[in-house]
Protein backbone atom coordinates (compact mmCIF):
# COMPACT_ATOMS: atom_id res chain seq x y z
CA UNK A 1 -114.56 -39.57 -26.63
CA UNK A 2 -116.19 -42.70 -28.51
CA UNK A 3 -117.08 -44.95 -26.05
CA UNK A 4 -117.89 -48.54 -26.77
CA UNK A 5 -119.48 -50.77 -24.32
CA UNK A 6 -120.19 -54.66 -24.62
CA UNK A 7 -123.45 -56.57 -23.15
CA UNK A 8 -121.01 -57.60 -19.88
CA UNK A 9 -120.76 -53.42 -19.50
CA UNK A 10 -124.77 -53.07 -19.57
CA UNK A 11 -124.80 -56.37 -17.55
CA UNK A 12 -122.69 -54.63 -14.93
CA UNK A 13 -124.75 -51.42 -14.92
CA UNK A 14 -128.13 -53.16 -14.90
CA UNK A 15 -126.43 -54.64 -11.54
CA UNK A 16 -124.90 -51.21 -9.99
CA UNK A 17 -128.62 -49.53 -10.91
CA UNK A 18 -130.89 -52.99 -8.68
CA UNK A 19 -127.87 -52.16 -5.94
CA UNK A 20 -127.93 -48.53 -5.68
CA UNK A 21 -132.04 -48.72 -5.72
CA UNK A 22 -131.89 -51.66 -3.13
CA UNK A 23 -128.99 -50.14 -0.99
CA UNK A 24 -130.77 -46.69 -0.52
CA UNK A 25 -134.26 -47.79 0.07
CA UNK A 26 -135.08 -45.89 -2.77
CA UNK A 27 -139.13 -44.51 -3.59
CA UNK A 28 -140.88 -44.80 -6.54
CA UNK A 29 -139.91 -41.53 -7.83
CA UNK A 30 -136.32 -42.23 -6.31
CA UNK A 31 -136.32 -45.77 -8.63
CA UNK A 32 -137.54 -44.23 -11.50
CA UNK A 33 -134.86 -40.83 -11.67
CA UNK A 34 -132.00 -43.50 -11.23
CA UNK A 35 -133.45 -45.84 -14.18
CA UNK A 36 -133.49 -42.96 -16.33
CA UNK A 37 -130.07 -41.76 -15.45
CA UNK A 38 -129.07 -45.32 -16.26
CA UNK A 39 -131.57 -45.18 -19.87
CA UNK A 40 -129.73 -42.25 -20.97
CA UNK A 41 -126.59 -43.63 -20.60
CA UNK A 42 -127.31 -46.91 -22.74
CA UNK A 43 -129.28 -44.47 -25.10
CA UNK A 44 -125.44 -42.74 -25.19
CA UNK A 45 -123.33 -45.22 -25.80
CA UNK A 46 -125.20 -47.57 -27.51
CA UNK A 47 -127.92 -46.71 -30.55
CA UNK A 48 -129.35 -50.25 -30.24
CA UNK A 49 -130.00 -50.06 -26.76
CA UNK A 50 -133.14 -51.92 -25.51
CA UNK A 51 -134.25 -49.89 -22.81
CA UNK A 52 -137.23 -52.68 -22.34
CA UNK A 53 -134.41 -55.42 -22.08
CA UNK A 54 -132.51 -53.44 -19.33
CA UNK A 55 -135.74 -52.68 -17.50
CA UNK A 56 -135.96 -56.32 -17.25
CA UNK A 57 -132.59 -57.16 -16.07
CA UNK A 58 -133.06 -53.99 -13.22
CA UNK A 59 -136.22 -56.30 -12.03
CA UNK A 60 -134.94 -59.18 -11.88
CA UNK A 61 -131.94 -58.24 -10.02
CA UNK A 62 -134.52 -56.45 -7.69
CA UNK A 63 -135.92 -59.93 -6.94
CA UNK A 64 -139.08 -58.71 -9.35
CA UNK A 65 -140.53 -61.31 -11.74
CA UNK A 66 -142.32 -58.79 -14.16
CA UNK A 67 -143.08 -54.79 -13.41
């Protein structure tokens, strides 16, 4: 199946990957294995995906200025 997703999709998942990391209290490690779960879907769906760019918007949601 060819799925296409739109900057409001990776918007929306940038914003379900802060919450799940905020709601569970997750570690480091935790933070990091739930980013890349996140990263490799973008790197699916989308060839141009800026991994950097949703990075950022994972911070920010996390109340993070910069990591």
């Amino acid at each position: 199946m060819d799925m296409k997703m739109t900057r409001q999709h990776f918007v929306r998942l940038a914003e379900l990957c802060s919450d799940i990391m905020a709601d569970t209290n997750a570690t480091k490690d935790q933070a990091t294995k739930i980013m890349d779960l996140f990263l490799n879907v973008g790197h699916e769906t989308n060839p141009n995906f800026d991994a950097d760019r949703f990075n950022s918007a994972v911070q920010k949601n996390l109340g993070f200025s910069q990591v």
